[in-house]
C-alpha atoms as a PDB file:
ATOM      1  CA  UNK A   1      76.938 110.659 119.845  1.00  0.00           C
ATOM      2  CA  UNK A   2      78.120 113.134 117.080  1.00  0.00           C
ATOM      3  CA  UNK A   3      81.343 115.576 117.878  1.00  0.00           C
ATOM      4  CA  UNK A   4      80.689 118.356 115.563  1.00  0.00           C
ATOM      5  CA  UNK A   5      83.695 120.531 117.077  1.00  0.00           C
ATOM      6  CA  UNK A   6      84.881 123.405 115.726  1.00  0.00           C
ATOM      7  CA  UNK A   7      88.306 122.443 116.028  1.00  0.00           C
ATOM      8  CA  UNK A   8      91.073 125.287 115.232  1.00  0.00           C
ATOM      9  CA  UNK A   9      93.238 123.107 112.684  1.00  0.00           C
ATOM     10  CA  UNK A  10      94.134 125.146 109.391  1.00  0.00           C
ATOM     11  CA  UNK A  11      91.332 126.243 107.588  1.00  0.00           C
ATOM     12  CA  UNK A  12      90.187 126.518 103.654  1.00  0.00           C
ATOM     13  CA  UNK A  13      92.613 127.465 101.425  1.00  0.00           C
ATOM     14  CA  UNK A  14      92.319 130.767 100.904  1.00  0.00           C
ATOM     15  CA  UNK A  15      91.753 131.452 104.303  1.00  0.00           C
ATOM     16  CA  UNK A  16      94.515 133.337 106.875  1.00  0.00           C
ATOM     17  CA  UNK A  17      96.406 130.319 108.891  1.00  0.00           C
ATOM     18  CA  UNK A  18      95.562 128.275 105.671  1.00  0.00           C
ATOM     19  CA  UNK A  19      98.102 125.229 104.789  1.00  0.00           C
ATOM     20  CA  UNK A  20      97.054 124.450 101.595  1.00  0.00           C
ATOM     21  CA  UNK A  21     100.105 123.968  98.925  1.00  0.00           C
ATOM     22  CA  UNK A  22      99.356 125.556  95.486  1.00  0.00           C
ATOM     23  CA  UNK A  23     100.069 124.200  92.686  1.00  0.00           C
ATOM     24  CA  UNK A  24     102.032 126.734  91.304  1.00  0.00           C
ATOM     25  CA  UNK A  25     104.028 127.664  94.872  1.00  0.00           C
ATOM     26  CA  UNK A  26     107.732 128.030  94.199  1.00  0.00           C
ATOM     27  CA  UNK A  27     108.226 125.205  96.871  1.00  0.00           C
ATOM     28  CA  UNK A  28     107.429 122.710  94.973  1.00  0.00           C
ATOM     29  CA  UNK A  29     110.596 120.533  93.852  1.00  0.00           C
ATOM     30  CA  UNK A  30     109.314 118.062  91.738  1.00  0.00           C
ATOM     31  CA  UNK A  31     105.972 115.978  91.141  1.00  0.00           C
ATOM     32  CA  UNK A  32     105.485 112.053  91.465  1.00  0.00           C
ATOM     33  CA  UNK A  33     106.250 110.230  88.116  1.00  0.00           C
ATOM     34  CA  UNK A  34     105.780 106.607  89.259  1.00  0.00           C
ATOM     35  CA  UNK A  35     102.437 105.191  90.802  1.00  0.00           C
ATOM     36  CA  UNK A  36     101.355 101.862  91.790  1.00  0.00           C
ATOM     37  CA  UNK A  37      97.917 101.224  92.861  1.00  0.00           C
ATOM     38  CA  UNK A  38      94.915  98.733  94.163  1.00  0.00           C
ATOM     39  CA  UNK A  39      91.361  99.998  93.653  1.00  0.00           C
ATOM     40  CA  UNK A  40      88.761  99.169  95.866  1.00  0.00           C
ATOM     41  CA  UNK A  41      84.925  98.527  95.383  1.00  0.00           C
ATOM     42  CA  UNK A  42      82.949 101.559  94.322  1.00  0.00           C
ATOM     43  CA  UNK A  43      81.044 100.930  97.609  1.00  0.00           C
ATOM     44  CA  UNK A  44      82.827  98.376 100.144  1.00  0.00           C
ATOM     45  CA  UNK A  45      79.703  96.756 101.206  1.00  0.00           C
ATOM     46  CA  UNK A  46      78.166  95.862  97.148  1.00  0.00           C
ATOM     47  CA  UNK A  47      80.638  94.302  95.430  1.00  0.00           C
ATOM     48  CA  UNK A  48      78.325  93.835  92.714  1.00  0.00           C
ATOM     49  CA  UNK A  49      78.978  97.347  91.390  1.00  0.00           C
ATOM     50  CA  UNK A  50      82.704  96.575  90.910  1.00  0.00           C
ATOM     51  CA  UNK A  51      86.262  98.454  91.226  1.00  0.00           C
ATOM     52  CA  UNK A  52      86.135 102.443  91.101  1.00  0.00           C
ATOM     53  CA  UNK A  53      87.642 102.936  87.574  1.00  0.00           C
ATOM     54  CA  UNK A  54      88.133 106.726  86.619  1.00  0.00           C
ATOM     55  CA  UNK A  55      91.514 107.331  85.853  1.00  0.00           C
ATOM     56  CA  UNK A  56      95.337 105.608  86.004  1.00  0.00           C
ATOM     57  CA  UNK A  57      98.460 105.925  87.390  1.00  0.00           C
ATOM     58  CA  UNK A  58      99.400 108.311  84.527  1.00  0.00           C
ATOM     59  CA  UNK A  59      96.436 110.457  85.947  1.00  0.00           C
ATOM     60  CA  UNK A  60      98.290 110.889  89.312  1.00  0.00           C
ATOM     61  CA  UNK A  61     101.793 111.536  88.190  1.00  0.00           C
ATOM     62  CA  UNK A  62     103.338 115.096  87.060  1.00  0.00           C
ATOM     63  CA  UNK A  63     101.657 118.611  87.891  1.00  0.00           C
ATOM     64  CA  UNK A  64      98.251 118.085  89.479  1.00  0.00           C
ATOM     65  CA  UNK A  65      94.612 119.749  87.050  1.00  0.00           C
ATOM     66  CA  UNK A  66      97.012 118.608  84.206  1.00  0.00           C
ATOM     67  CA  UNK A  67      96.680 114.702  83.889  1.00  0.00           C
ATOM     68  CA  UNK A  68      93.360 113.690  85.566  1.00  0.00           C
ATOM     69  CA  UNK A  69      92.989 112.038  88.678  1.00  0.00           C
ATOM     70  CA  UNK A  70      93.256 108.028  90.074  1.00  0.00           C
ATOM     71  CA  UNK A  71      90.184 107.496  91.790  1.00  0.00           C
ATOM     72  CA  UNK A  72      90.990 104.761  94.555  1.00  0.00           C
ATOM     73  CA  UNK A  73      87.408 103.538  95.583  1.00  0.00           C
ATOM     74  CA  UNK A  74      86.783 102.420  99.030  1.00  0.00           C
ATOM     75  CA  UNK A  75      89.818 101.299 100.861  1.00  0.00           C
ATOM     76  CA  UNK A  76      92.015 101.633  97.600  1.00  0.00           C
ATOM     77  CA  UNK A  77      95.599 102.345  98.242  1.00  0.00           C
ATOM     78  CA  UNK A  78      98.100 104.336  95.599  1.00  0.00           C
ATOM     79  CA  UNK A  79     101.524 104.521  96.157  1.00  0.00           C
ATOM     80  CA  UNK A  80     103.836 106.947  94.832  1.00  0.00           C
ATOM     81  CA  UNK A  81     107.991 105.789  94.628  1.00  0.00           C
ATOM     82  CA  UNK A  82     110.414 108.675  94.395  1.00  0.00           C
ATOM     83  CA  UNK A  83     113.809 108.108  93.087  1.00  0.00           C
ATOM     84  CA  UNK A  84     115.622 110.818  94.556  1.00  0.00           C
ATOM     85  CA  UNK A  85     113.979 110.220  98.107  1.00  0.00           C
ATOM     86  CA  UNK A  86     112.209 112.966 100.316  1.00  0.00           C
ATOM     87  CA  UNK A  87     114.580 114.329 103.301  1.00  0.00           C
ATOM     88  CA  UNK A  88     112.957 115.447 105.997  1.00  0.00           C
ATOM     89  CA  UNK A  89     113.703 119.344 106.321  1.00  0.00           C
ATOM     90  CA  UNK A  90     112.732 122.083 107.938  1.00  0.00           C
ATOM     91  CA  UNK A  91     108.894 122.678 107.521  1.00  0.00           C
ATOM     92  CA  UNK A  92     106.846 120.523 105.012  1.00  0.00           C
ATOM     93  CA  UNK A  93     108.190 118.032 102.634  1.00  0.00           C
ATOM     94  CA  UNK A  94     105.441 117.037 100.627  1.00  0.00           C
ATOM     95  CA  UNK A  95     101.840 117.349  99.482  1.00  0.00           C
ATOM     96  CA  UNK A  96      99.066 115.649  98.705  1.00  0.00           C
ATOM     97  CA  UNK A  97      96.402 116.824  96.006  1.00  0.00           C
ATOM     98  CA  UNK A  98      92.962 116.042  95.310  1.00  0.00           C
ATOM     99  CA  UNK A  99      89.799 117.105  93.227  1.00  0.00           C
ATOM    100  CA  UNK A 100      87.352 118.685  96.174  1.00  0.00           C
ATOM    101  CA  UNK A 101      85.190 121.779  95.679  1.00  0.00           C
ATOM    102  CA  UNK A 102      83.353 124.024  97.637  1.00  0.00           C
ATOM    103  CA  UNK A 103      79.133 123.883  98.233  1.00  0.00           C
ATOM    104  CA  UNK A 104      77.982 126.975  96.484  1.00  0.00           C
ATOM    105  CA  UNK A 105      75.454 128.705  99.265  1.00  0.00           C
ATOM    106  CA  UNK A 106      77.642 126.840 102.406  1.00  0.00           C
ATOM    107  CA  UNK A 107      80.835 127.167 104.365  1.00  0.00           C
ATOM    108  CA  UNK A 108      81.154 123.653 103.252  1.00  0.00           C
ATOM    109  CA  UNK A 109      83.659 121.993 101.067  1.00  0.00           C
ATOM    110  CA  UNK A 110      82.729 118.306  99.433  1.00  0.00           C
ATOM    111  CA  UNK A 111      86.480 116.554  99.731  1.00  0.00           C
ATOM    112  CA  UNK A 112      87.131 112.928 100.266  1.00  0.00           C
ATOM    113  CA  UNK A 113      90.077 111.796 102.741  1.00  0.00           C
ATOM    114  CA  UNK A 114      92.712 109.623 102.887  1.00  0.00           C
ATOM    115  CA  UNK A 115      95.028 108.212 105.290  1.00  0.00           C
ATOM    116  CA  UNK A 116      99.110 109.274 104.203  1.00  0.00           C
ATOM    117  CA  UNK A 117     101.706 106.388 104.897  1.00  0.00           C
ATOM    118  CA  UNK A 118     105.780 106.148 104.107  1.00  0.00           C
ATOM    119  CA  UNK A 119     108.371 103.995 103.758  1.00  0.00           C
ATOM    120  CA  UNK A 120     111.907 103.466 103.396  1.00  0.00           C
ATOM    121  CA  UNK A 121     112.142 100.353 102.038  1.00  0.00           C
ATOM    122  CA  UNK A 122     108.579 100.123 100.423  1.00  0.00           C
ATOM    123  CA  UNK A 123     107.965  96.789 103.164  1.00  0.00           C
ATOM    124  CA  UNK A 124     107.116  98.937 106.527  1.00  0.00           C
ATOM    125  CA  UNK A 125     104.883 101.876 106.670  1.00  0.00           C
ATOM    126  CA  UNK A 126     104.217 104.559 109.152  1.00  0.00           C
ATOM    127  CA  UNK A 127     101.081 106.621 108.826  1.00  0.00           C
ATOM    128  CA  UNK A 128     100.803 110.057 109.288  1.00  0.00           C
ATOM    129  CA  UNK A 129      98.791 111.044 113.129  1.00  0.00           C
ATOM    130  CA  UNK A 130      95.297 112.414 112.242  1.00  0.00           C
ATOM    131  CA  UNK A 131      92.501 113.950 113.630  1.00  0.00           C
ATOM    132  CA  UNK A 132      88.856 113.792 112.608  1.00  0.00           C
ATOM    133  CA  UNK A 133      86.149 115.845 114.579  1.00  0.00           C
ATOM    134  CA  UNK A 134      83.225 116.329 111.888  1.00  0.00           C
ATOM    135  CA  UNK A 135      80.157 114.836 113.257  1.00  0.00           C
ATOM    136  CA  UNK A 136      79.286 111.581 113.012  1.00  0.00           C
ATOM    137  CA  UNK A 137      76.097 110.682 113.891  1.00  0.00           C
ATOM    138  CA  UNK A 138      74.280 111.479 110.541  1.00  0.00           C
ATOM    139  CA  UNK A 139      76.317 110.102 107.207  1.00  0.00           C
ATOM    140  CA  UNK A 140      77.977 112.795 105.090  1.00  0.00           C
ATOM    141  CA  UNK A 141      76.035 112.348 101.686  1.00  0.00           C
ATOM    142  CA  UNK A 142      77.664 112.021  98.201  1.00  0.00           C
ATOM    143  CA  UNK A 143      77.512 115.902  97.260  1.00  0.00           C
ATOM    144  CA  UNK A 144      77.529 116.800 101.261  1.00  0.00           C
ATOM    145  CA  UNK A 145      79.968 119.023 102.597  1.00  0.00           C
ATOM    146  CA  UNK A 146      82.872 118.579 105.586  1.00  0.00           C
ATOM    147  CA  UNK A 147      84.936 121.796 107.733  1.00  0.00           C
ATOM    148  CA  UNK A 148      88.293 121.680 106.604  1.00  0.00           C
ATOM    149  CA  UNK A 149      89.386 123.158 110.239  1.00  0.00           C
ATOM    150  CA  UNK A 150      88.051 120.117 111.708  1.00  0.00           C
ATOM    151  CA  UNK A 151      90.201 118.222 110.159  1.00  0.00           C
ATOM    152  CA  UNK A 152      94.350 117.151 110.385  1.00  0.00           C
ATOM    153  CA  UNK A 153      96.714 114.862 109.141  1.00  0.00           C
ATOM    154  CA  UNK A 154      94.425 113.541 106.085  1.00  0.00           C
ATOM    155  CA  UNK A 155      95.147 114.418 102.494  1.00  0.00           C
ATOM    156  CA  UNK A 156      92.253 115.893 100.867  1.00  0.00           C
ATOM    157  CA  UNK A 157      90.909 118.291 103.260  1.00  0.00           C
ATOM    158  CA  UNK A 158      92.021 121.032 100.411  1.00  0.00           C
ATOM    159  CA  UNK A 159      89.758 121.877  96.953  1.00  0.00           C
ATOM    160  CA  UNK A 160      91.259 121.156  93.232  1.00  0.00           C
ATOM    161  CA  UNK A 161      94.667 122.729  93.123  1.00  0.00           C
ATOM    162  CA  UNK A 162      95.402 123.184  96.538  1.00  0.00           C
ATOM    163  CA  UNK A 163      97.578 120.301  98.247  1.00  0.00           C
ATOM    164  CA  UNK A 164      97.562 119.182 101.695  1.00  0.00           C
ATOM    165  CA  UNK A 165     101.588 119.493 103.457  1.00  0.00           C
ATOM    166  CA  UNK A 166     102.930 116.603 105.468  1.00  0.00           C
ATOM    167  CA  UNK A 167     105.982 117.347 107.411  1.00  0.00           C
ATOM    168  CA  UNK A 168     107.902 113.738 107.627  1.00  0.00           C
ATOM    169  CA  UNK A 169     109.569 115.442 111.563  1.00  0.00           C
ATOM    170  CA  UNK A 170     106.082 114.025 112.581  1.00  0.00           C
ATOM    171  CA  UNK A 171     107.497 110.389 111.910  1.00  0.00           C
ATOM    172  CA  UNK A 172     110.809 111.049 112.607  1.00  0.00           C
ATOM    173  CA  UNK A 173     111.324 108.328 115.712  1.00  0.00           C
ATOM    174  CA  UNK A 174     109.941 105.548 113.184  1.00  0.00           C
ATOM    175  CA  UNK A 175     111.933 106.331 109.898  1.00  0.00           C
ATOM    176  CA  UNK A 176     115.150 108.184 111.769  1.00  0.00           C
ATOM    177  CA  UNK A 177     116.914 110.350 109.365  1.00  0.00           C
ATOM    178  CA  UNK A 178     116.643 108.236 106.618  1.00  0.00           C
ATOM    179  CA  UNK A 179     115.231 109.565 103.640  1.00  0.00           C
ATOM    180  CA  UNK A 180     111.547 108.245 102.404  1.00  0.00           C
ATOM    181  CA  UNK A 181     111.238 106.883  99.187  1.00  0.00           C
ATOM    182  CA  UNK A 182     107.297 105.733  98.940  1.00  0.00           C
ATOM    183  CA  UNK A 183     104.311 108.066 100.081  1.00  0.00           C
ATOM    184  CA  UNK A 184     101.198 105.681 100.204  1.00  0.00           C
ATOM    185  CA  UNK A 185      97.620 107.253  99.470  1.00  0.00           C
ATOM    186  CA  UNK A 186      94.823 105.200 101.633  1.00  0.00           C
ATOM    187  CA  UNK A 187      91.368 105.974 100.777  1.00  0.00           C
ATOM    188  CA  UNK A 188      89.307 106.900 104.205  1.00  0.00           C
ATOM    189  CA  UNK A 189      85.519 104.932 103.997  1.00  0.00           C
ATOM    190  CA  UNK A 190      83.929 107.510 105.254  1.00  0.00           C
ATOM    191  CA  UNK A 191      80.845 105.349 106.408  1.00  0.00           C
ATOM    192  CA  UNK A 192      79.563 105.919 109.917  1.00  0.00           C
ATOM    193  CA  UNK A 193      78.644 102.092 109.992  1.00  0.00           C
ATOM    194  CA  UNK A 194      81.528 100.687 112.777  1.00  0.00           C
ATOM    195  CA  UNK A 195      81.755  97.428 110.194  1.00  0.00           C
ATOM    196  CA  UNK A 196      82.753  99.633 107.121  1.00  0.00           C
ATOM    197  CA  UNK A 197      84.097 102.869 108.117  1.00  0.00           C
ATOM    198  CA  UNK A 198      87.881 104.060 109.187  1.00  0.00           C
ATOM    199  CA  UNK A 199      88.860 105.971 112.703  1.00  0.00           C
ATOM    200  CA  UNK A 200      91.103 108.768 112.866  1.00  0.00           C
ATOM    201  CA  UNK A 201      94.189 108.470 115.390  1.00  0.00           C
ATOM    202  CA  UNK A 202      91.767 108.457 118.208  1.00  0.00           C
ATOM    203  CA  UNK A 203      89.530 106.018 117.104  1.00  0.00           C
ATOM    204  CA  UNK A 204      86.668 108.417 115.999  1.00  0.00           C
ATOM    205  CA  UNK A 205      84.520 107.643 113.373  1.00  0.00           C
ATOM    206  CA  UNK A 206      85.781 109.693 110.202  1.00  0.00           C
ATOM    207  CA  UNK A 207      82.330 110.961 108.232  1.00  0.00           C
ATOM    208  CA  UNK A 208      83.333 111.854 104.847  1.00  0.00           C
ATOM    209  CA  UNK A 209      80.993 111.621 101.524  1.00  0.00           C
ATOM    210  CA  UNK A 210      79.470 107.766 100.984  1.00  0.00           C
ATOM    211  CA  UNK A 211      78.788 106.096  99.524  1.00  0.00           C
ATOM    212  CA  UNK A 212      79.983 107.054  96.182  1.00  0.00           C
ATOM    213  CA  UNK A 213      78.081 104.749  93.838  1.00  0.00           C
ATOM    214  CA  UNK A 214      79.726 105.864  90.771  1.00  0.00           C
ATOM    215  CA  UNK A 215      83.338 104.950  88.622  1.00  0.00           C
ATOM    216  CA  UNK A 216      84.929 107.568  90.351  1.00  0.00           C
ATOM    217  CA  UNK A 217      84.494 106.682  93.815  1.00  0.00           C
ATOM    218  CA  UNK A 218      86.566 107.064  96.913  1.00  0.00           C
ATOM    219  CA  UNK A 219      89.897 109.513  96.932  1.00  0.00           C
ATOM    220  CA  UNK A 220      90.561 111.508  93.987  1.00  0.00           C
ATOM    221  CA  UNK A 221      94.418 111.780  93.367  1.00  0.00           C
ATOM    222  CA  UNK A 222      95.159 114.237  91.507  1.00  0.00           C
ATOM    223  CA  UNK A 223      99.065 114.705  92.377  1.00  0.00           C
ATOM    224  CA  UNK A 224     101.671 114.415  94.788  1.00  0.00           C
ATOM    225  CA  UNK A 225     104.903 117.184  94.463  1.00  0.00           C
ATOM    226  CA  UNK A 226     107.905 117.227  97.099  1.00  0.00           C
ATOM    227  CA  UNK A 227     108.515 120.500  98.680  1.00  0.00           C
ATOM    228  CA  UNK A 228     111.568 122.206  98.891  1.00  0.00           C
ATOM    229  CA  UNK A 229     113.007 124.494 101.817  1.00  0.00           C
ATOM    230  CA  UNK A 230     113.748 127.965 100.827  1.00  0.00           C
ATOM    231  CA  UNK A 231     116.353 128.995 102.978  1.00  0.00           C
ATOM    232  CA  UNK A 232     118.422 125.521 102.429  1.00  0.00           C
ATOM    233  CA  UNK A 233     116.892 124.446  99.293  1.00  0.00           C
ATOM    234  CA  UNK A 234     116.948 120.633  98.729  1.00  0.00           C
ATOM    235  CA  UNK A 235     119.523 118.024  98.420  1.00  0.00           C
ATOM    236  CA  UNK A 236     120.282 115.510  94.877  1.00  0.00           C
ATOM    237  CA  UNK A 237     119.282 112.475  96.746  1.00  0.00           C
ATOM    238  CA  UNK A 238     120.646 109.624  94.618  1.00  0.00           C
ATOM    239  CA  UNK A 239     124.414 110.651  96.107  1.00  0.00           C
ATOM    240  CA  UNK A 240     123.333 109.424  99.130  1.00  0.00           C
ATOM    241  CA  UNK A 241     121.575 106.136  98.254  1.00  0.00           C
ATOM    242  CA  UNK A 242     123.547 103.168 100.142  1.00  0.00           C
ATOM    243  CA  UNK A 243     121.251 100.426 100.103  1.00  0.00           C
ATOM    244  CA  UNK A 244     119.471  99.293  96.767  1.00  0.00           C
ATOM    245  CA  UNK A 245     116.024 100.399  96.345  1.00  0.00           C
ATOM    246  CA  UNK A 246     113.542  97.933  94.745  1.00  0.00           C
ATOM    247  CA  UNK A 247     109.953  98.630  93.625  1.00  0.00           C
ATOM    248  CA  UNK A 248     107.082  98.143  93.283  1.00  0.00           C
ATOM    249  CA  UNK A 249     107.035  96.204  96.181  1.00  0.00           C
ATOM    250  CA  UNK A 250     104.474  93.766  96.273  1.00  0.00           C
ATOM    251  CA  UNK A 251     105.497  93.007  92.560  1.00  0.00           C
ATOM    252  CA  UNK A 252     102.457  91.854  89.819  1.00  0.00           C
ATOM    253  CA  UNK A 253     103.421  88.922  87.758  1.00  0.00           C
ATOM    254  CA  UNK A 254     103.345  91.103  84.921  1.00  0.00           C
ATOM    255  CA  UNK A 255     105.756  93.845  86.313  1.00  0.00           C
ATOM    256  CA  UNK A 256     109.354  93.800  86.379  1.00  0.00           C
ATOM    257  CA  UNK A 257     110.696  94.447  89.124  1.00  0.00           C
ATOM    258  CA  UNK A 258     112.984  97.905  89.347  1.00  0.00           C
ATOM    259  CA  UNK A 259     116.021  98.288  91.190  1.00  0.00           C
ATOM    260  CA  UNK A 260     118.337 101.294  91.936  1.00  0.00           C
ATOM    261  CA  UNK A 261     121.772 101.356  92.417  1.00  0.00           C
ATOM    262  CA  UNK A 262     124.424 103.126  94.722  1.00  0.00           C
ATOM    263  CA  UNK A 263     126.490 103.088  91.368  1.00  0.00           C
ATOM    264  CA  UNK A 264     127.329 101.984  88.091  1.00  0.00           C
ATOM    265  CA  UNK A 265     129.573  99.851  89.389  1.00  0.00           C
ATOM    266  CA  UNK A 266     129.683  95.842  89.151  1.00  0.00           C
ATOM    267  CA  UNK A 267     127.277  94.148  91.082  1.00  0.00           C
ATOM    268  CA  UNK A 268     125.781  90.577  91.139  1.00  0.00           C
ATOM    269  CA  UNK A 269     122.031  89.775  91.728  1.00  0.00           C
ATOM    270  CA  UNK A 270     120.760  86.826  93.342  1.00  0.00           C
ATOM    271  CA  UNK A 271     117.165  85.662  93.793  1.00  0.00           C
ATOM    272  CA  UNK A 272     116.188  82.583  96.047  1.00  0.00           C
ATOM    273  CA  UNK A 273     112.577  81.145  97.062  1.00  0.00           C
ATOM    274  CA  UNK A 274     111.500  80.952 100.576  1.00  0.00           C
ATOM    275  CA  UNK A 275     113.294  77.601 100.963  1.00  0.00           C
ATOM    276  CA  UNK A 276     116.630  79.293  99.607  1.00  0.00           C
ATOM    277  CA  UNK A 277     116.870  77.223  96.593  1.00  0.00           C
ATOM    278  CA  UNK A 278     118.770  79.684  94.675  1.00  0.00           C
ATOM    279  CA  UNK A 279     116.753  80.501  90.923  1.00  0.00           C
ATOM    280  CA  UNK A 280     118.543  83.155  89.531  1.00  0.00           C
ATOM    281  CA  UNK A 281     122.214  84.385  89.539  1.00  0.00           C
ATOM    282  CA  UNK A 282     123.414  87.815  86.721  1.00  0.00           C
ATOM    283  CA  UNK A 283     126.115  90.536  86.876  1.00  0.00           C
ATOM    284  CA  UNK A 284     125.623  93.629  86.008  1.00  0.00           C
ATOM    285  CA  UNK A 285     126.896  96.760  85.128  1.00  0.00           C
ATOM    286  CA  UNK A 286     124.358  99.507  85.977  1.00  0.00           C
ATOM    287  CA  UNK A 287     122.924 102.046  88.133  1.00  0.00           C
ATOM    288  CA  UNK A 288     119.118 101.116  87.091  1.00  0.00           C
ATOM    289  CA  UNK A 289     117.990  97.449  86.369  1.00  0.00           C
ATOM    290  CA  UNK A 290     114.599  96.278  85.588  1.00  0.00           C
ATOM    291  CA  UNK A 291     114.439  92.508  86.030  1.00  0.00           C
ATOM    292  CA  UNK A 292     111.143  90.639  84.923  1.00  0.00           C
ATOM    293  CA  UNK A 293     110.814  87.977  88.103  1.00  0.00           C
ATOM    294  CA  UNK A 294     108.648  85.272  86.214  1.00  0.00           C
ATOM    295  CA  UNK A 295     108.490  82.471  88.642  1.00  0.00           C
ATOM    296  CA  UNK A 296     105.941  80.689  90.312  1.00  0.00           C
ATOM    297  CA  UNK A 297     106.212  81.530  93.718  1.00  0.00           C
ATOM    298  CA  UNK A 298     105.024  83.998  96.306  1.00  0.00           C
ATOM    299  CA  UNK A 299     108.134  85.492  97.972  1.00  0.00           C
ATOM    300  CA  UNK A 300     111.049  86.136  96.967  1.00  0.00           C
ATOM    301  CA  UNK A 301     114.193  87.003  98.138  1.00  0.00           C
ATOM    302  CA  UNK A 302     116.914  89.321  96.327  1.00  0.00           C
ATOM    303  CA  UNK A 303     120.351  89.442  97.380  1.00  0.00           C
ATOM    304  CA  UNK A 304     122.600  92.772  95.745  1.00  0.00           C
ATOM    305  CA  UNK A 305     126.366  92.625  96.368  1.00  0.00           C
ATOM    306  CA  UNK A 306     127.825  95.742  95.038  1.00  0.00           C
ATOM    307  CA  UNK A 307     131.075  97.537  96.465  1.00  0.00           C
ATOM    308  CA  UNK A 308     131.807  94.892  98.652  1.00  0.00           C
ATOM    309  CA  UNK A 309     128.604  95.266 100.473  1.00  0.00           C
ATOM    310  CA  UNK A 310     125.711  92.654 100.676  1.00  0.00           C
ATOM    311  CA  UNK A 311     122.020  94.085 100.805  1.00  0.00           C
ATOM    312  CA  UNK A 312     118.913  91.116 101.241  1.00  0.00           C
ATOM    313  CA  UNK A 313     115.306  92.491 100.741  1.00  0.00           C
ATOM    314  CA  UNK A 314     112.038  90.335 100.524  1.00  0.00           C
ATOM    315  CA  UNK A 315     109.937  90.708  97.412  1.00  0.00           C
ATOM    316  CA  UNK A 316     106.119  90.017  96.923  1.00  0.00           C
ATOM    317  CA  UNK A 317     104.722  88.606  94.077  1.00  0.00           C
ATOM    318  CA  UNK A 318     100.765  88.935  93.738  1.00  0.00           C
END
């Protein structure tokens, strides 16, 4: 049976009680400069068409209309690793942006979702609580529109230029008072079939535009920018950095593998298989390494001693 709801969450941008971000707000701190990503099929049930394939991770990094947009297919995942960390603050802390448009002759607004997810350590992510009630007993079709008010929690619900907020107090009894340093983009499959499609929070079907039979299928991203809190403006992060911070995390073989430092201070790197045979052993003098892990194994385990402290993280090679 189809919901259909008109649900009071914010509406279009544009509109009073609006959350949309613009691009040009004098919140914004600083845009995403470092993306990672895995496509997905231009439609998840024909892999014969192949990956989605507009775009790159240059597309989704600095101020979003200026560098394109990563288009994640169905299912596809980008991930976004901030240096400097995002603190939660008072109010929003970051947003999301993506390519929708409004239906000319509608109150309708084509825009493709996706779940938001964050991490600390780039190994455990929590996902943003979200809310879908657009009907969904007839599929939303390629150029087909969606209410933005009746939906919440899902980047894209905003047109071109307008970002969707996500206030990390939300998540604050899974990642504490830590700072966040990745922001993972999900693509939503907006199919109505139960053996294809995603749930919101609830576990209602989320009907967004599919299939999208084309290169630039599933979630547009177009940018992601960190807010900043007017009356207490935002904190240098990197001060505050204890524990090494490694990414990307899984790691492809033809990465390196990029590690930041508490300080410039000595420390000594040690990487060991899953056995604990140890395989490689260097001292260093640096803040920022970038170590090229080119060994034939799946996991990985990195050990950091710096300042008399010992941090262990796992690493996945794919």
């Amino acid at each position: 049976m189809g919901i259909g709801t008109r649900a009071q969450y914010a509406p279009a941008a544009g509109f009073p009680g609006s959350t949309a971000i613009h691009k040009d707000s004098s919140i914004i701190f600083e845009w995403a400069d470092s993306i990672f990503f895995e496509r997905g099929y231009q439609v998840i049930n024909d892999s014969s068409l192949g990956l989605a394939s507009t775009g790159d991770a240059l597309a989704a990094t600095g101020k979003a209309l200026e560098n394109g947009v990563l288009s994640l297919g169905d299912g596809g995942t980008a991930t976004a690793y901030f240096k400097n960390g995002i603190k939660n603050q008072e109010g929003y802390d970051f947003a999301v942006f993506e390519n929708g448009f409004n239906i000319p002759g509608t109150n309708k607004y084509h825009i493709e979702l996706a779940y938001v997810e964050v991490s600390v350590d780039g190994l455990k992510y929590y996902r943003f609580a979200n809310q879908s009630l657009s009907q969904d007993s007839i599929q939303t079709g390629n150029f087909e529109g969606l209410l933005p008010e009746q939906i919440d929690g899902l980047a894209g619900k905003y047109i071109a230029g307008y970002g969707t907020p996500f206030d990390l107090e939300l998540l604050k009894d899974s990642i504490g008072n830590s700072p966040i340093y990745y922001v993972r983009i999900r693509d939503v499959v907006g199919s109505i079939l139960p053996a294809y499609g995603n749930f919101d929070s609830h576990g209602r079907k989320i009907n967004d535009p599919w299939p999208t039979a084309f290169a630039s299928s599933g979630f547009d991203l177009d940018a992601i920018a960190v807010l900043q809190n007017k009356q207490t403006g935002i904190k240098n992060l990197s001060a505050e950095i204890i524990n090494p911070i490694c990414y990307p995390n899984p790691l492809h073989q033809n990465e390196s593998l990029q590690i930041q430092l508490a300080s410039a201070n000595e420390s000594t790197i040690k990487i060991y298989n899953r056995i604990g045979q140890l395989l490689m052993e260097s001292n260093y003098r640096s803040d920022k390494l970038a170590l090229p892990l080119l060994f034939n194994e799946s996991v990985l385990f990195l050990e950091c001693l710096q300042n008399n402290q010992v941090f262990k993280t796992k690493i996945i090679l794919q």
